[in-house]
Protein backbone atom coordinates (compact mmCIF):
# COMPACT_ATOMS: atom_id res chain seq x y z
CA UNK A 1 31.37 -74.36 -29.25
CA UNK A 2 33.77 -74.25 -32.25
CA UNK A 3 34.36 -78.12 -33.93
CA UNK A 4 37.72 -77.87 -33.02
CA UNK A 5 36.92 -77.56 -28.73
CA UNK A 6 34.31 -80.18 -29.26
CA UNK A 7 35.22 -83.64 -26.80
CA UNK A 8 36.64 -86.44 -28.22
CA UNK A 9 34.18 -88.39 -26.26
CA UNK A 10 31.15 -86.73 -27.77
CA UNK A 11 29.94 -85.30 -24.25
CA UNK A 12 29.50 -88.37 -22.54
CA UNK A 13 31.62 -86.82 -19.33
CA UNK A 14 31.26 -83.39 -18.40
CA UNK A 15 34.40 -82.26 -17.71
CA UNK A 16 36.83 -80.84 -20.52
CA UNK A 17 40.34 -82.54 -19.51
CA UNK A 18 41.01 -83.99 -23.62
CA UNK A 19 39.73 -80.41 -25.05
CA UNK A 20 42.50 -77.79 -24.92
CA UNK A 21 40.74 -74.41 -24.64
CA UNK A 22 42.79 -71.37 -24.68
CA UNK A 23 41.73 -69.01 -21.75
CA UNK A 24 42.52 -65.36 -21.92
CA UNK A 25 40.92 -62.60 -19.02
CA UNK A 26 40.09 -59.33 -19.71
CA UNK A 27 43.04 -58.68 -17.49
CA UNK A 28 45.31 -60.19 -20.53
CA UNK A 29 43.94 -58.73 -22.89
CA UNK A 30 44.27 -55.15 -21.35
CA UNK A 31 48.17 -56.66 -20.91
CA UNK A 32 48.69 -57.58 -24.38
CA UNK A 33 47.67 -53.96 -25.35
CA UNK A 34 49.37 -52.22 -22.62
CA UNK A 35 53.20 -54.58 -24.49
CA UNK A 36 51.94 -53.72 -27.72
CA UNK A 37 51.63 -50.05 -27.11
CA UNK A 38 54.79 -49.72 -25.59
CA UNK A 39 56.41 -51.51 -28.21
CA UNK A 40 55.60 -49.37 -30.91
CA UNK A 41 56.14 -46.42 -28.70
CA UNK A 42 53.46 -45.29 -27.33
CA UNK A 43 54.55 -45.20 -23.23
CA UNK A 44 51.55 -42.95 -21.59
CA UNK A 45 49.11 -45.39 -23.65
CA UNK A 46 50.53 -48.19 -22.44
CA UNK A 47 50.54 -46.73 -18.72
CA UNK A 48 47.07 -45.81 -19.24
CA UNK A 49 45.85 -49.68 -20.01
CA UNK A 50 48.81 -51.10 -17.02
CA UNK A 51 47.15 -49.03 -14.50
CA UNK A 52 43.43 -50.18 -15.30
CA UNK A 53 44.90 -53.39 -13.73
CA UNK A 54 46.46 -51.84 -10.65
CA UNK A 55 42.75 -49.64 -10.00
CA UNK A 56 40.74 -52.93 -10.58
CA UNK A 57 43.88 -54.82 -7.96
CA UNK A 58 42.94 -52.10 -5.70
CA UNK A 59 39.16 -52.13 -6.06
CA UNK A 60 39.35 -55.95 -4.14
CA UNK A 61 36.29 -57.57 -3.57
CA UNK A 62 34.29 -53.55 -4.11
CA UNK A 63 34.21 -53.47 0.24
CA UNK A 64 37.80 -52.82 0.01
CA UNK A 65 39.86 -49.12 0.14
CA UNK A 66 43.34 -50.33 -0.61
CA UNK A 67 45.88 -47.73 -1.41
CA UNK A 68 48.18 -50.63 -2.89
CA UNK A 69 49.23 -51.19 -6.04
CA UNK A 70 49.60 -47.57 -6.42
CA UNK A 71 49.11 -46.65 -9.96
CA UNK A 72 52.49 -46.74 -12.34
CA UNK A 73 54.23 -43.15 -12.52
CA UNK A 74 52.79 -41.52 -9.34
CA UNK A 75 55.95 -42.30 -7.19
CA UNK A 76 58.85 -41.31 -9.74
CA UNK A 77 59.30 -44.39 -11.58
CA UNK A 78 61.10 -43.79 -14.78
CA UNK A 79 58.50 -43.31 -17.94
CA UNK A 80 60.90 -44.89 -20.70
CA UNK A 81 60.03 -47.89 -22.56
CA UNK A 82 62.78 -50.11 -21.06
CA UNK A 83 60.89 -49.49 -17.49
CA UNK A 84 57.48 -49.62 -18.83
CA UNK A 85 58.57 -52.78 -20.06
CA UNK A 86 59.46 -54.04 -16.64
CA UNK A 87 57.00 -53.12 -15.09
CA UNK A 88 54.17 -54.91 -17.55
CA UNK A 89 56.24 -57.96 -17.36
CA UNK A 90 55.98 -57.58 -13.35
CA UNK A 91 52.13 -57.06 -13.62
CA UNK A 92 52.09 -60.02 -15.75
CA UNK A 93 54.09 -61.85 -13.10
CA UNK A 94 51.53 -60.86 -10.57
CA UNK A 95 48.18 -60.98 -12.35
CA UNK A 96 48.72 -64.66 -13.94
CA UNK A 97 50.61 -66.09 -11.02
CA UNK A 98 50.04 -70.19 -11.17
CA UNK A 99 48.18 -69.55 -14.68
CA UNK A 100 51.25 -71.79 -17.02
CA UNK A 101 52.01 -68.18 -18.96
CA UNK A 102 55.16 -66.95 -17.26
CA UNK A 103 57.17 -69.43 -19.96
CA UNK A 104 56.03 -67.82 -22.62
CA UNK A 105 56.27 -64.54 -21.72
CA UNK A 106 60.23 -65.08 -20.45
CA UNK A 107 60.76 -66.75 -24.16
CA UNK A 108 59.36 -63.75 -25.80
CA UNK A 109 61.03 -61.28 -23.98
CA UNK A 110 64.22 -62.97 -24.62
CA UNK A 111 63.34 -62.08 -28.04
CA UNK A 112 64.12 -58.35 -27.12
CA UNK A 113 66.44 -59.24 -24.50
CA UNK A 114 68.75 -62.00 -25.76
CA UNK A 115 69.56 -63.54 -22.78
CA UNK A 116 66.87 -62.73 -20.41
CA UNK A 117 65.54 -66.32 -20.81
CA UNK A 118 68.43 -67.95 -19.16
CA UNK A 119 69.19 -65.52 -16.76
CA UNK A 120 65.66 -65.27 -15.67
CA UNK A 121 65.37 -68.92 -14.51
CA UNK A 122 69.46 -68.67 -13.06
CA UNK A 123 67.88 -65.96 -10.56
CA UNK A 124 64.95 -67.61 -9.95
CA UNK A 125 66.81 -70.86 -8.92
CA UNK A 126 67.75 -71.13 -5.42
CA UNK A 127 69.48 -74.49 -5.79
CA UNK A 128 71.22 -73.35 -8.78
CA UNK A 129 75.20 -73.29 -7.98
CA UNK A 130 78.15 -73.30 -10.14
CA UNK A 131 80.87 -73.95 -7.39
CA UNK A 132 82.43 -77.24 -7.25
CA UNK A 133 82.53 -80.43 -6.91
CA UNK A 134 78.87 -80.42 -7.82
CA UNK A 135 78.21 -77.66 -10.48
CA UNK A 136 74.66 -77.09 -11.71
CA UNK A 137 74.44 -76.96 -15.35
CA UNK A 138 73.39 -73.72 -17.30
CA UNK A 139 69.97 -74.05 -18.83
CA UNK A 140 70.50 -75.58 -22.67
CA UNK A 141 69.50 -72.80 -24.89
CA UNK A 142 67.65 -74.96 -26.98
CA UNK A 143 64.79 -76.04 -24.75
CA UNK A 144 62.97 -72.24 -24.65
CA UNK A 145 61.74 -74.29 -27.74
CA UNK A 146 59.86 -77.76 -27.35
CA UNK A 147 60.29 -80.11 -29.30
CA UNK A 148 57.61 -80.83 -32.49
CA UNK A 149 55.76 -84.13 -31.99
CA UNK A 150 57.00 -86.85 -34.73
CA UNK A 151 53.20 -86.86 -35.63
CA UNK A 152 52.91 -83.48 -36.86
CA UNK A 153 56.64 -83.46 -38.47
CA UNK A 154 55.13 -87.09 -40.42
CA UNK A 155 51.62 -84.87 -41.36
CA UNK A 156 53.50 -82.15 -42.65
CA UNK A 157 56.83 -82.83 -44.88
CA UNK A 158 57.56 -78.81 -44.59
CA UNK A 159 57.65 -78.89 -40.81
CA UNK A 160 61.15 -79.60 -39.49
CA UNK A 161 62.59 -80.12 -35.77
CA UNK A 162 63.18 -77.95 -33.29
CA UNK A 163 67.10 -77.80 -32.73
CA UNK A 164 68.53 -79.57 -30.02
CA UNK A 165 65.45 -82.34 -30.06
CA UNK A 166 67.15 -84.15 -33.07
CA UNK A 167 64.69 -85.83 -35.29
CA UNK A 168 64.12 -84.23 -38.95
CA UNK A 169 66.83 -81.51 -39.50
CA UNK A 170 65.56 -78.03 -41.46
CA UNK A 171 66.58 -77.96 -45.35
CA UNK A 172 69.03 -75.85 -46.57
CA UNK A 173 67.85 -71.88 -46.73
CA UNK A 174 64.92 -72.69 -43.67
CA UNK A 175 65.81 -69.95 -40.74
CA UNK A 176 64.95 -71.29 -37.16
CA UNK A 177 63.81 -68.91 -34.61
C-alpha cells in the first residue's frame, strides 16, 4: 500500500478507521466517463457507458431476468445533453445510494447549474417551511464549501479560508470558487 494509506498505528489493529482510502467502483468510473462525455458533447457515448450500468442493474445476482432499468433512450426520453445530464445524475443517485458522494456531486453540478445546490436540498427537505411564525432558514450559500482546517491554513501561508468560515481572509487578486 502507498506510504500515504499506511496506519498511523503501524498495523497493530487490523481495521483501517485512521487511514482515509478513497474508494471508487467500476460502476464510478464508467459514471465519470459517461459526465465527461456528455460534457464535451458527445451524448450517444455517454448513453453507451450510462446504460452498461442499467444492463449490469438488470443482470442481478446472474439468476435474475429483470426487464427494469430499461436501458436510456428506448422509451422516448429526450437525447439532449441537458437530459442526459439528468439522467447520469439520477443513476448516480441510485448506484451510490448511502456511499457519502451525493454532496459532491450536487456541489458540482451547481457549478453548471447555479442554483441547483440549494434548491436540491429545499426539495429534498420535508420539514423545510418558509410560512410563519416559524420559518426555516434557506441553506447559507457558503457551506457547499467546508471550511479549511487552521492546521493546513498555518502549514501553508498561500492557503486562505473558505468564505463564510472566517479565519484567514484571501489577498487581494486571489479568486474563490
Amino acid at each position: 500500500m502507498p506510504y500515504k494509506y499506511r496506519k498511523s498505528d503501524n498495523g497493530a489493529t487490523w481495521w483501517l478507521g485512521d487511514v482515509d482510502v478513497p474508494l471508487y467502483r467500476y460502476a464510478e468510473a464508467l459514471l465519470i466517463y459517461a459526465e465527461a462525455q456528455n460534457e464535451l458533447g458527445n451524448t450517444g457515448v455517454a448513453v453507451q457507458y450510462l446504460n452498461m450500468i442499467r444492463a449490469r442493474a438488470r443482470k442481478g445476482t446472474g439468476a435474475q431476468a429483470r426487464t427494469q432499468p430499461h436501458d436510456y433512450g428506448t422509451a422516448g426520453e429526450a437525447m439532449d445533453k441537458l437530459s442526459v445530464r439528468d439522467a447520469i445524475f439520477m443513476e448516480r443517485a441510485w448506484e451510490f445510494a448511502f456511499e457519502t458522494k451525493r454532496w459532491f456531486d450536487l456541489v458540482r453540478r451547481d457549478s453548471e447549474e447555479p442554483g441547483y445546490w440549494k434548491s436540491s436540498l429545499i426539495a429534498h427537505d420535508p420539514n423545510f417551511d418558509q410560512t410563519p411564525p416559524n420559518p426555516k432558514p434557506l441553506p447559507d450559500e457558503y457551506k457547499k464549501r467546508w471550511p479549511i482546517p487552521q492546521a493546513q491554513i498555518d502549514a501553508n501561508p498561500a492557503l486562505c479560508q473558505n468564505p463564510g468560515y472566517g479565519g484567514t481572509a484571501c489577498p487581494p487578486g486571489v479568486t474563490v470558487p
